[in-house]
C-alpha atoms as a PDB file:
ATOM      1  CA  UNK A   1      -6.797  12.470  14.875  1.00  0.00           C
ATOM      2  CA  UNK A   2      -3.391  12.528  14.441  1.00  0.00           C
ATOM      3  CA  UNK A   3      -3.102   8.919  13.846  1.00  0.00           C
ATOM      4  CA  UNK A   4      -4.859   9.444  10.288  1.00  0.00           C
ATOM      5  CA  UNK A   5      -2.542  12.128   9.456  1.00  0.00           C
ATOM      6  CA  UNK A   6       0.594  10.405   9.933  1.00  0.00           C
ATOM      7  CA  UNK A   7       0.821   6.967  11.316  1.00  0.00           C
ATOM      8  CA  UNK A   8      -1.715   5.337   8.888  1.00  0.00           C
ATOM      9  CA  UNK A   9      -0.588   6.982   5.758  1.00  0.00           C
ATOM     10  CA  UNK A  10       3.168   5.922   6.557  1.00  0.00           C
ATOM     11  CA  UNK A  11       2.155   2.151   7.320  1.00  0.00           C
ATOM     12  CA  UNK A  12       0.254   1.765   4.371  1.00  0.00           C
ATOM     13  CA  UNK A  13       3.787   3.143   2.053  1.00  0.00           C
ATOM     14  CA  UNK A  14       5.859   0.685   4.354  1.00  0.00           C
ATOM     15  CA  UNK A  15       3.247  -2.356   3.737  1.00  0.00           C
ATOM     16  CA  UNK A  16       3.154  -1.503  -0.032  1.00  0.00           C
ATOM     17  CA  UNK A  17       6.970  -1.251  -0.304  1.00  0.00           C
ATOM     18  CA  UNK A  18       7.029  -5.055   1.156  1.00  0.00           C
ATOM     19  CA  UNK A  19       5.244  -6.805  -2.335  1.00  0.00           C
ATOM     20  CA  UNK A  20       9.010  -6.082  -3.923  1.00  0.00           C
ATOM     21  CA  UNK A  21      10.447  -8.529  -1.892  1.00  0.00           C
ATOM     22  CA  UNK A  22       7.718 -10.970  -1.472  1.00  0.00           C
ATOM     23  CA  UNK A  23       7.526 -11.198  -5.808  1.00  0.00           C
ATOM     24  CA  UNK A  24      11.375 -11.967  -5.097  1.00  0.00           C
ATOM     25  CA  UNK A  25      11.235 -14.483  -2.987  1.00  0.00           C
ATOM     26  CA  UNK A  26       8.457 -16.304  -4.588  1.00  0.00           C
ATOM     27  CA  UNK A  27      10.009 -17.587  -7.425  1.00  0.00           C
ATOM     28  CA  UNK A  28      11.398 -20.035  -5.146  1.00  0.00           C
ATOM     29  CA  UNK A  29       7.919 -21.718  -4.296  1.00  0.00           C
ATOM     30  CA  UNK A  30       7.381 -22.232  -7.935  1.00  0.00           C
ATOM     31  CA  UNK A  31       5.918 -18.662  -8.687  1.00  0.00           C
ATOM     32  CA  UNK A  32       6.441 -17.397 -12.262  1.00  0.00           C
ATOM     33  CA  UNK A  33       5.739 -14.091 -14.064  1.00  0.00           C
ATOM     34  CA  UNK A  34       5.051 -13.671 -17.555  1.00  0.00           C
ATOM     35  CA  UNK A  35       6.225  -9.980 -16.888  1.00  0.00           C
ATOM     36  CA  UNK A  36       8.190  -8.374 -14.280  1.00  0.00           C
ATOM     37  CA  UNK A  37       6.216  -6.840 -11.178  1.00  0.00           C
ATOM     38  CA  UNK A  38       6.116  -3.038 -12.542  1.00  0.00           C
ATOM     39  CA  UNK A  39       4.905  -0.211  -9.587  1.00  0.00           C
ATOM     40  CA  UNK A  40       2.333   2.509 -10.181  1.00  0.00           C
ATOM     41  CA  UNK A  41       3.199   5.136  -7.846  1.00  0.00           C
ATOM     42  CA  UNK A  42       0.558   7.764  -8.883  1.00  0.00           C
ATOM     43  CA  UNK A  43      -2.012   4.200  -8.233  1.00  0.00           C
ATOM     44  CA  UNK A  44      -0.721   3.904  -4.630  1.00  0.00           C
ATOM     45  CA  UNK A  45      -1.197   7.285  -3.544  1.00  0.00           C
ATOM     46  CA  UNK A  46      -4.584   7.700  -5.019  1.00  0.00           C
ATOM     47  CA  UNK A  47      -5.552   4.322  -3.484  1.00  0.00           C
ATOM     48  CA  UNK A  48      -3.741   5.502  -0.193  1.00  0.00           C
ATOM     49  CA  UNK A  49      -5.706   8.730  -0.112  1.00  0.00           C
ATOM     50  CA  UNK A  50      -8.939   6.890  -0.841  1.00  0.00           C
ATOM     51  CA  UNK A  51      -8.725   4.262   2.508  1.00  0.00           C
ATOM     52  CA  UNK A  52      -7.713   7.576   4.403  1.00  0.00           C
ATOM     53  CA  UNK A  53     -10.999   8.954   3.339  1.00  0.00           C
ATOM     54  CA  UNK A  54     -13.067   6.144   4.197  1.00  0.00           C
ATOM     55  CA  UNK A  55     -11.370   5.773   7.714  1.00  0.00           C
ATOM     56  CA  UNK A  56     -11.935   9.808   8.104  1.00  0.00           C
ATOM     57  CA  UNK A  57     -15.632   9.405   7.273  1.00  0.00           C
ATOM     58  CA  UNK A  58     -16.089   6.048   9.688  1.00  0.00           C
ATOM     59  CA  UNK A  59     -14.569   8.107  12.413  1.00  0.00           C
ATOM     60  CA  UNK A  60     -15.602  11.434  11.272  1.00  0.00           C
ATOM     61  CA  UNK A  61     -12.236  13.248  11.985  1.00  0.00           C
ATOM     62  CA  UNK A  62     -12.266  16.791  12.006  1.00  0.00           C
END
């Protein structure tokens, strides 16, 4: 299931890398921040490897 091995993993990195701009933009619909948006990288690839897991097991991918 090639699709698990590559395609998923790379659109989950491309979806996470899109909350930058959307914290950027939504200061102008009245959105405020009592801190600046900070990124966990080691977070997003444990999270990342996690939904892989679950979508192995539901499919049961070699």
């Amino acid at each position: 299931y090639p699709i698990i091995r590559g395609c998923v993993p790379k659109k989950l990195l491309v979806y996470a890398s899109k909350y930058t701009h959307e914290f950027e933009d939504s200061h102008g619909f009245g959105w405020k921040y009592d801190t600046e948006p900070s990124h966990d990288w080691s977070t997003l690839i444990a999270n990342k490897n996690a939904e892989l897991q679950r979508l192995t097991a539901i499919y049961k991918c070699p």
